[in-house]
Protein backbone atom coordinates (compact mmCIF):
# COMPACT_ATOMS: atom_id res chain seq x y z
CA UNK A 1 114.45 79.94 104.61
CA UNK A 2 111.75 77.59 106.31
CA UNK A 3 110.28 77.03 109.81
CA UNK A 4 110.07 74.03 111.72
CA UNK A 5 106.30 72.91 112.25
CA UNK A 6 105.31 75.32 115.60
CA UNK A 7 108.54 77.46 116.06
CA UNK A 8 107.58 80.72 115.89
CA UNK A 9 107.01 82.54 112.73
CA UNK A 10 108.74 86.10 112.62
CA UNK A 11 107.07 88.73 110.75
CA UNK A 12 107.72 91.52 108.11
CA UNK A 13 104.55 93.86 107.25
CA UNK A 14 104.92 95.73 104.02
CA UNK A 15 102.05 97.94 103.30
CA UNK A 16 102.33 101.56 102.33
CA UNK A 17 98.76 102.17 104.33
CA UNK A 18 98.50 102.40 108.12
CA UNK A 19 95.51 101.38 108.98
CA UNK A 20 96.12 98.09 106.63
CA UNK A 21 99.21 97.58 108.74
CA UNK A 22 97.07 98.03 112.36
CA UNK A 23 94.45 95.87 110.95
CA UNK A 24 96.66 93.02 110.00
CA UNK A 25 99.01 92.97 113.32
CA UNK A 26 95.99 93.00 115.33
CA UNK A 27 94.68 90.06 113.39
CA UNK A 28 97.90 88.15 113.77
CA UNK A 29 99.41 89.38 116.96
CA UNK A 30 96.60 86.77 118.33
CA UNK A 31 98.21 83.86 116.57
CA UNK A 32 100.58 82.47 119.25
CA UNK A 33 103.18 81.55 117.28
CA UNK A 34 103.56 84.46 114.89
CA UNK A 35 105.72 87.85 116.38
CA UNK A 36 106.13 91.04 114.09
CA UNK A 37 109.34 92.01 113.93
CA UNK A 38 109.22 95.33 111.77
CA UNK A 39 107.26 97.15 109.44
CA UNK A 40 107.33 99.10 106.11
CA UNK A 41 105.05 101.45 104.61
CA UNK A 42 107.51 101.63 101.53
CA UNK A 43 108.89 98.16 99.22
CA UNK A 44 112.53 99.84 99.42
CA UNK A 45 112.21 99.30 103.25
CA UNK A 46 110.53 96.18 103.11
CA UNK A 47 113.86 95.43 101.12
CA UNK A 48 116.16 96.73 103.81
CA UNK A 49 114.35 95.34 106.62
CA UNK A 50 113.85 92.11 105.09
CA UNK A 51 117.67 91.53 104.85
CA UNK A 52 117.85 91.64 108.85
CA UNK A 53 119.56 89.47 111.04
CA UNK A 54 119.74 88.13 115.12
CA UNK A 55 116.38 89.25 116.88
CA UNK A 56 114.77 90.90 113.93
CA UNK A 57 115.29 88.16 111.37
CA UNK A 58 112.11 87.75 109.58
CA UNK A 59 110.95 84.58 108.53
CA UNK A 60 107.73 85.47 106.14
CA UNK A 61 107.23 89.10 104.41
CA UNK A 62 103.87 90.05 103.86
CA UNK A 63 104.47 91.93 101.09
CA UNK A 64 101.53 94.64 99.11
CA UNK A 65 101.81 94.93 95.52
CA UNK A 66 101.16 98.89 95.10
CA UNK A 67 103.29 101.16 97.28
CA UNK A 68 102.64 104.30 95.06
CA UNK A 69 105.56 106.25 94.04
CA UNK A 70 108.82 103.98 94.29
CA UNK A 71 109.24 100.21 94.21
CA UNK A 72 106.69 97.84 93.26
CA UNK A 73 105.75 94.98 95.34
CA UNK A 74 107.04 92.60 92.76
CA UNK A 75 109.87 94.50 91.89
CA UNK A 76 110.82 94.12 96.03
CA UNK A 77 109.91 90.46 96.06
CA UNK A 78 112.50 89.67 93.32
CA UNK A 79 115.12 91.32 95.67
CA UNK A 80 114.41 89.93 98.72
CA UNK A 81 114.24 86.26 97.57
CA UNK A 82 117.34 86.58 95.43
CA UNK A 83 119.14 86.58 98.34
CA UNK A 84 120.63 83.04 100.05
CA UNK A 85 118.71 82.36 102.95
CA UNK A 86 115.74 85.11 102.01
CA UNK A 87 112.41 85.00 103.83
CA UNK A 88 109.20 83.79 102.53
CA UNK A 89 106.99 86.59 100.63
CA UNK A 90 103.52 86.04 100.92
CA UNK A 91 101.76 88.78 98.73
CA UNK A 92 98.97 90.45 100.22
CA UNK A 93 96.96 92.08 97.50
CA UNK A 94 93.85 93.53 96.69
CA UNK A 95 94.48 93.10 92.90
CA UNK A 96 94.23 89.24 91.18
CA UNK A 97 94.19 90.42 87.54
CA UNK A 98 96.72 87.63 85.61
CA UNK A 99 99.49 90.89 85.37
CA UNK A 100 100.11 91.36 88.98
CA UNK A 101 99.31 87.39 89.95
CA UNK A 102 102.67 86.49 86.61
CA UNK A 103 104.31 89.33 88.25
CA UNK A 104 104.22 88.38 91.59
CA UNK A 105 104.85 84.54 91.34
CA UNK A 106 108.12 85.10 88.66
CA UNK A 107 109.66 87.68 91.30
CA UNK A 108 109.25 84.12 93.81
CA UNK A 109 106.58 85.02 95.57
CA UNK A 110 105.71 81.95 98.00
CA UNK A 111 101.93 82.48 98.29
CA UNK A 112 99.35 85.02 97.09
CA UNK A 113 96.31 86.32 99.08
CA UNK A 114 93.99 88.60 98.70
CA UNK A 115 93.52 91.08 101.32
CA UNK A 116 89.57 90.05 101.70
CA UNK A 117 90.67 86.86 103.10
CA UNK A 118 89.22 85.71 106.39
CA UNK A 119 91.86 86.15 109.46
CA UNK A 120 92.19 82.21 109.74
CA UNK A 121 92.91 81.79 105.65
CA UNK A 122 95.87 84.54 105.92
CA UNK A 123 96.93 82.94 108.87
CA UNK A 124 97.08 79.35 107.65
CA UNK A 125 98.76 81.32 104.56
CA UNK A 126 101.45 82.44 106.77
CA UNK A 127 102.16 78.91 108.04
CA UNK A 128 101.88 77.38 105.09
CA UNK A 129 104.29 79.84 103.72
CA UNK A 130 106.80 79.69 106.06
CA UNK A 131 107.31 76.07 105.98
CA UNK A 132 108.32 76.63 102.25
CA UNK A 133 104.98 75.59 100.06
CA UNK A 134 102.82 77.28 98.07
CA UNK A 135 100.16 79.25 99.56
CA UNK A 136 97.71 80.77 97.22
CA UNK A 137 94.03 81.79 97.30
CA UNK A 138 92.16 79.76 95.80
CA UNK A 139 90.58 82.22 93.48
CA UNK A 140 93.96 82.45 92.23
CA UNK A 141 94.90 78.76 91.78
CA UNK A 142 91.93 78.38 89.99
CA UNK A 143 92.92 81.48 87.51
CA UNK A 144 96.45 79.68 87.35
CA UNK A 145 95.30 76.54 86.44
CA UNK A 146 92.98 78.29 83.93
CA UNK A 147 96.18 79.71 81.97
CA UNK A 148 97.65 75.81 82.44
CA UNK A 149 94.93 74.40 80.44
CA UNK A 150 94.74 76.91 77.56
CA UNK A 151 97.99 77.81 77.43
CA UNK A 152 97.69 79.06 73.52
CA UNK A 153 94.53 81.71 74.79
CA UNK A 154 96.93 82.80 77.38
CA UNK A 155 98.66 85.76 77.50
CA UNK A 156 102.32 86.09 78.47
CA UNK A 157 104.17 87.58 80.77
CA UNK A 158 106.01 90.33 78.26
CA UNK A 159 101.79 90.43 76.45
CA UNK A 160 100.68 91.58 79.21
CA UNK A 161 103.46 94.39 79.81
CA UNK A 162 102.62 95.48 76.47
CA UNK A 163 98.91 95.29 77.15
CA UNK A 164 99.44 97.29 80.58
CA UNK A 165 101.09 100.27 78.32
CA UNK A 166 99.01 100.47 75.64
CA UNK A 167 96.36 101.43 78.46
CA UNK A 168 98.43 103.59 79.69
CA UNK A 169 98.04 105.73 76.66
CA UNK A 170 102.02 105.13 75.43
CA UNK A 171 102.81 104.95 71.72
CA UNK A 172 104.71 101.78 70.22
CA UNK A 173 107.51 103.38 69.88
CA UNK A 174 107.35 104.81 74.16
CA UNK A 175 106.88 100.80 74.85
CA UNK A 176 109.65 100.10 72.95
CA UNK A 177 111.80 102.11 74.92
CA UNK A 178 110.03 101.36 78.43
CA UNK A 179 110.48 97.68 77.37
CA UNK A 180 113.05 97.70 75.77
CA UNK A 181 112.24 96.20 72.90
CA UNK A 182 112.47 97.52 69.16
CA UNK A 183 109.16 98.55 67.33
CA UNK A 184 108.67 95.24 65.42
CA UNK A 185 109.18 93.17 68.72
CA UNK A 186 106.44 95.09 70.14
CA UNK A 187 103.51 95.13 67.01
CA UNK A 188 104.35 91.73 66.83
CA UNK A 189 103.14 91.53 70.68
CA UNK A 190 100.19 93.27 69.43
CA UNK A 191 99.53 90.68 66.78
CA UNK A 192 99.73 87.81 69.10
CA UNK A 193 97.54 89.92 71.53
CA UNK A 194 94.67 90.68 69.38
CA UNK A 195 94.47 87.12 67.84
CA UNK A 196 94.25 85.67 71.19
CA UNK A 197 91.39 88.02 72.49
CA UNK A 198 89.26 88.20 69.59
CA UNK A 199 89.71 92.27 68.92
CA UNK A 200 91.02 93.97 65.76
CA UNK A 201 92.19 97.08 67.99
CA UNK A 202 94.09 98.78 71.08
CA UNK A 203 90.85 99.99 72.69
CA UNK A 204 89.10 96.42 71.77
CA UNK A 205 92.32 94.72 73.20
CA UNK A 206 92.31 96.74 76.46
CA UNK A 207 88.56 96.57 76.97
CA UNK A 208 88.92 92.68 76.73
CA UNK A 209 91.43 92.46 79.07
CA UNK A 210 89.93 94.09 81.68
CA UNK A 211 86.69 92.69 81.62
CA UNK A 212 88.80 89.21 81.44
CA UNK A 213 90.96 90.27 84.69
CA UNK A 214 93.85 90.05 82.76
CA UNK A 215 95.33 93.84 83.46
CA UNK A 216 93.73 96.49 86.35
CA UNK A 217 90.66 98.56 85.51
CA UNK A 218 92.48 101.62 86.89
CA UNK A 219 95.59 102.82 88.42
């Protein structure tokens, strides 16, 4: 669903903090033509609200990626765009590691910001959202078009999954099952993983990736 250049933009905030939802609708409530709609401090309600109609129909979804216990953000972005007629989600994110950025942008995520951004970035964001382009920081452009031109040092979508895991402390045979994936899909993951960051080992590969941004240092 797209806007017409300077009809009013309605608004979904999705962020599981309140203060991060105060700050942003007191940054946008002075754009003239946005209006928030609703709210959700969970991604299952940004999923129900989302799907509203008549005066509450939101147009863009500012959507967070880490809602604690529950949904993920991406998880809630696949839902609300596989619908016909779905708003815009425009991920608003303190993380850019290449995990959540994949995540977010294969769930159709229309932009991706991070929450740093000056007020007149996020809202040219929203806008540019809204009318149904791309609207990405460029910090994370640029680490897109990094992947674009090695695309053989890159690490997929499902590499990175496995990568996330094995920080999490899970056996192969635990990611198999989370994944689910047999054992040989997964240490052939591994494989592909270690040869393209340089390591010999689990530790070695999560060390790399972090220090790469490819996967969170943390939670």
């Amino acid at each position: 669903m797209t806007r017409e250049p300077g009809a009013t933009v309605r608004l979904l905030l999705a962020d599981d903090h309140p203060v991060v939802r105060a700050g942003l609708r007191a940054v946008l409530d002075a754009e003239p033509d946005f209006e928030i709609v609703a709210e959700a401090a969970t991604a299952e309600g940004a999923v129900e609200r989302a799907a509203a109609v008549g005066a509450h129909r939101v147009d863009v979804v500012l959507m967070d990626l880490q809602f604690g216990a529950g949904m993920h953000g991406a998880e809630a972005t696949a839902a609300i765009t596989a619908r016909e007629g779905a708003p815009q989600v425009l991920v608003l994110t303190t993380y850019d590691t290449d995990a959540d950025i994949l995540a977010a942008v294969e769930a159709g995520a229309a932009g991706y910001l991070l929450k740093d951004a000056p007020p007149e970035e996020l809202a040219a964001a929203v806008r540019t959202a809204a009318s149904g382009r791309s609207a990405l920081a460029p910090a994370i452009a640029h680490r897109l078009m990094d992947r674009m031109r090695a695309p053989a040092q890159a690490l997929s979508r499902r590499e990175l999954e496995v990568l996330r895991l094995v920080k999490d402390g899970l056996s192969n045979q635990r990611i198999s099952k989370e994944l689910f994936l047999s054992q040989a899909t997964v240490k052939s993951h591994l494989v592909h993983i270690y040869a393209k960051l340089g390591v010999d080992s689990r530790t070695a590969a999560v060390a790399a990736a972090t220090a790469r941004g490819l996967i969170r240092n943390g939670p």
